[in-house]
C-alpha atoms as a PDB file:
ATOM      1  CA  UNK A   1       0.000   0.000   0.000  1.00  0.00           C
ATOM      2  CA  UNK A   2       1.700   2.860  -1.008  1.00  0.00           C
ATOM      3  CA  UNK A   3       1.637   6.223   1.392  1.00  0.00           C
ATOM      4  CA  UNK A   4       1.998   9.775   0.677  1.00  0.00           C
ATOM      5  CA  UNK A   5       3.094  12.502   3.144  1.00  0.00           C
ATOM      6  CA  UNK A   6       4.201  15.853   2.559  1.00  0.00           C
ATOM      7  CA  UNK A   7       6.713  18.163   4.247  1.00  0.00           C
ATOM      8  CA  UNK A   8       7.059  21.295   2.928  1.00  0.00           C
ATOM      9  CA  UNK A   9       5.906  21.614  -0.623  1.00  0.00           C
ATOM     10  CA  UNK A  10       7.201  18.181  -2.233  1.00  0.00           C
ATOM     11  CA  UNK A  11       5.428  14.854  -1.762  1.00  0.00           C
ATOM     12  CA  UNK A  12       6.948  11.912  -0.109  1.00  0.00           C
ATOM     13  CA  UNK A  13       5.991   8.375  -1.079  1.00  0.00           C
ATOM     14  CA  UNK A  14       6.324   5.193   0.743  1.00  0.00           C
ATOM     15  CA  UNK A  15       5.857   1.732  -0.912  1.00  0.00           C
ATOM     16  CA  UNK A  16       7.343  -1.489   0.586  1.00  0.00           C
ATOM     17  CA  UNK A  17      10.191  -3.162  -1.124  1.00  0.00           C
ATOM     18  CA  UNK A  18      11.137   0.119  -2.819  1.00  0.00           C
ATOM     19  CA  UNK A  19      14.461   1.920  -2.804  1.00  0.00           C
ATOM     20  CA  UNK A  20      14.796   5.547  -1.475  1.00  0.00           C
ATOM     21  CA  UNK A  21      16.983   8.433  -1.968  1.00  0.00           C
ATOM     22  CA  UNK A  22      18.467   9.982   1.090  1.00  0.00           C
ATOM     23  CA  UNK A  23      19.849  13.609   1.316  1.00  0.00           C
ATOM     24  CA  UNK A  24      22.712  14.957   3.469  1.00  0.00           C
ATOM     25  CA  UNK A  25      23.924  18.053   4.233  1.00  0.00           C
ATOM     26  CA  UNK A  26      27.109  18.731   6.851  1.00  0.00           C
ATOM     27  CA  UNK A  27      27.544  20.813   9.240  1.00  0.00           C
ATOM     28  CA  UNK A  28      29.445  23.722   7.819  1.00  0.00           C
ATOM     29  CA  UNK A  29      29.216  22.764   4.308  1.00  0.00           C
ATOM     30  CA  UNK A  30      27.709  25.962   3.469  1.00  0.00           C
ATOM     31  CA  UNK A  31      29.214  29.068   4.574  1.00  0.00           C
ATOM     32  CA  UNK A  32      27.660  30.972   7.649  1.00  0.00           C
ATOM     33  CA  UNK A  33      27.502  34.237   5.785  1.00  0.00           C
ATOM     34  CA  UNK A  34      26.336  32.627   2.298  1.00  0.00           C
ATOM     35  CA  UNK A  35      22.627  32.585   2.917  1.00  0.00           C
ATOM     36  CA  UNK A  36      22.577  35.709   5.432  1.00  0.00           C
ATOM     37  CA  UNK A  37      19.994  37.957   3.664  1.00  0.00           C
ATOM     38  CA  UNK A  38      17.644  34.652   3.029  1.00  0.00           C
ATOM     39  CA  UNK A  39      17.446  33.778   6.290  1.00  0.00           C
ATOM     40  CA  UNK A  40      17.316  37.491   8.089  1.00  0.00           C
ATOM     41  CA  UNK A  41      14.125  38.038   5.494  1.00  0.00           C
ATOM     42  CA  UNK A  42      12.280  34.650   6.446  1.00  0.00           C
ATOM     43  CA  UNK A  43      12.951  36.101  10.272  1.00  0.00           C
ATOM     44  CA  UNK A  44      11.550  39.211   8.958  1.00  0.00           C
ATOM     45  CA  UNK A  45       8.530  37.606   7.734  1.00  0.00           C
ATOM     46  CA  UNK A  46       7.753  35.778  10.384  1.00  0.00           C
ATOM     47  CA  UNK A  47       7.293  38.315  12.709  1.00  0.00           C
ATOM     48  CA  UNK A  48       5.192  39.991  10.607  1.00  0.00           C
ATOM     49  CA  UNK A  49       2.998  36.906  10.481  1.00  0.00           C
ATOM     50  CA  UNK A  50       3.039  36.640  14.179  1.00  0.00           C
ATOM     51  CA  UNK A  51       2.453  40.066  14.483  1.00  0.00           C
ATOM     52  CA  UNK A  52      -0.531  40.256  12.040  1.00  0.00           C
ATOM     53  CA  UNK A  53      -2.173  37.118  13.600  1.00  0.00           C
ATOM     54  CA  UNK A  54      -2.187  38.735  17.121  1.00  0.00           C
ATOM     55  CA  UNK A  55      -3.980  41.599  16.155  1.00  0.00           C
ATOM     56  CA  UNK A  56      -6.035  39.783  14.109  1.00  0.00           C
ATOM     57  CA  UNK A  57      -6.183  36.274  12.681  1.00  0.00           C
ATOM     58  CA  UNK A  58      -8.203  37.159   9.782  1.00  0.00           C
ATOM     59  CA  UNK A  59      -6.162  40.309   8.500  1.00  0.00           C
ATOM     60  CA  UNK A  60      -5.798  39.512   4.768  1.00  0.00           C
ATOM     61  CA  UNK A  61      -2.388  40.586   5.181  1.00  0.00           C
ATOM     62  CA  UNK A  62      -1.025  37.440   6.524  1.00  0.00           C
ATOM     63  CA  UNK A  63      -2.132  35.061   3.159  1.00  0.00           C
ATOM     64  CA  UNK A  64       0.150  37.930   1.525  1.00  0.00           C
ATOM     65  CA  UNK A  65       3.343  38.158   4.024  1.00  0.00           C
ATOM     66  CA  UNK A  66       2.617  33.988   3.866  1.00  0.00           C
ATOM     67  CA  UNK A  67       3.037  34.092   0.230  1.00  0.00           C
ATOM     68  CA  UNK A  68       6.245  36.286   0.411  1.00  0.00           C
ATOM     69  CA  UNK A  69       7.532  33.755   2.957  1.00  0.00           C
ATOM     70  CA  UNK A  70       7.498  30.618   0.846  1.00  0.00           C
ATOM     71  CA  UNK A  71       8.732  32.569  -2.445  1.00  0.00           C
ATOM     72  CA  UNK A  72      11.920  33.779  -0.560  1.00  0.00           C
ATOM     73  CA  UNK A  73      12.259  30.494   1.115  1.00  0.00           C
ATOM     74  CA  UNK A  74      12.290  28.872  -1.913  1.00  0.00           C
ATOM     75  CA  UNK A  75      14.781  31.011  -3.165  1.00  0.00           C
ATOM     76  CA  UNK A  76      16.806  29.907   0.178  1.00  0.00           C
ATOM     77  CA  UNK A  77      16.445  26.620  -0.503  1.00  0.00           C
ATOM     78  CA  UNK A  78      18.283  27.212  -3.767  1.00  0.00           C
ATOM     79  CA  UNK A  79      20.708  29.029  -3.293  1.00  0.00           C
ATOM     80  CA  UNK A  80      21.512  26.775  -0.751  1.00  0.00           C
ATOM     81  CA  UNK A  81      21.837  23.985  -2.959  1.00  0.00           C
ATOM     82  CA  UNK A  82      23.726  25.924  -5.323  1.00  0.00           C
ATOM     83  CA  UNK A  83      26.468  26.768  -2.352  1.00  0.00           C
ATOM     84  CA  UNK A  84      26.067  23.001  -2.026  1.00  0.00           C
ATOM     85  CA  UNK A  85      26.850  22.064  -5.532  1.00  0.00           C
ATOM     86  CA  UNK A  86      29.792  24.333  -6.075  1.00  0.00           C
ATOM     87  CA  UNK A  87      31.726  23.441  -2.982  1.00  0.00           C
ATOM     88  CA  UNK A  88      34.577  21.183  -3.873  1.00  0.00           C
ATOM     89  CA  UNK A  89      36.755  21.270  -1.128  1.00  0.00           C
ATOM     90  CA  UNK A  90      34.717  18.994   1.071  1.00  0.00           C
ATOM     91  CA  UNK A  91      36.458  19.076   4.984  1.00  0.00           C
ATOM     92  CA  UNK A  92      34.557  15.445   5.049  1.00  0.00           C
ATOM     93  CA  UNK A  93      35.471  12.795   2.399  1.00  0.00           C
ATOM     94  CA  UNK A  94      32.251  10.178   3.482  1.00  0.00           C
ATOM     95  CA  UNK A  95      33.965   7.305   1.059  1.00  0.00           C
ATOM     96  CA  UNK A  96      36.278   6.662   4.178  1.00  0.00           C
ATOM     97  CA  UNK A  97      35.623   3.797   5.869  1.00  0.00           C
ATOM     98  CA  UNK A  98      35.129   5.007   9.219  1.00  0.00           C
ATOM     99  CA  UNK A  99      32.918   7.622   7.579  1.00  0.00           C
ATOM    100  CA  UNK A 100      30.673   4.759   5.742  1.00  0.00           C
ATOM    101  CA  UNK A 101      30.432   3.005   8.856  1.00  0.00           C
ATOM    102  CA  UNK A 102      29.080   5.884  11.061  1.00  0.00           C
ATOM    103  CA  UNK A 103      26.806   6.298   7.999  1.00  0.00           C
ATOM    104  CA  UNK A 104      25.567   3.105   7.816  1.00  0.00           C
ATOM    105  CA  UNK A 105      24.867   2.872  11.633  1.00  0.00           C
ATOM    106  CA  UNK A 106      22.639   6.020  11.600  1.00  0.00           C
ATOM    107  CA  UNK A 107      20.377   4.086   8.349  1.00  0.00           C
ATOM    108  CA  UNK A 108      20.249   1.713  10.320  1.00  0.00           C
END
């Protein structure tokens, strides 16, 4: 029986016997200052939203500052994988051994 979740925009499907693809992302892999202005605008944003919703829930202005929200966190998310794609000098190399073990132990 196959199952579909979602988390943030994409779907996520689940079906026995079936391989998956897994994503990750080190610590430090992107540089701290890199995404800066993303993430200082989705703080922005959000306390705008908060704001908005105290005073009153059914303010039109939060669909709008919601809207803003997931187009600049959708440019977040790529830049970040761009930052991700470009960097070559990886501080990790996770073909070591003791790398694919600690790897295979968190699947697990």
């Amino acid at each position: 029986m196959k199952k579909e979740a979602y988390k943030h925009n994409l779907p996520h499907f689940q079906q026995p016997g079936q391989a998956y693809f897994v994503t990750w992302i080190l610590k430090d892999a992107v540089p701290l200052k890199a995404l800066k202005y993303y993430s200082h605008k989705l703080e922005q944003l959000k306390n705008q939203i908060e704001f908005y919703k105290q005073k009153n829930p059914d303010n039109p202005m939060i669909n709008e500052l919601k809207s803003q929200y997931y187009k600049v966190r959708k440019r977040y998310i790529n830049a970040y994988d761009a930052l991700l794609a470009k960097n070559l000098n990886n501080a990790i190399d996770l073909s070591k051994q003791e790398n694919l073990k600690i790897i295979t132990e968190a699947l697990h």
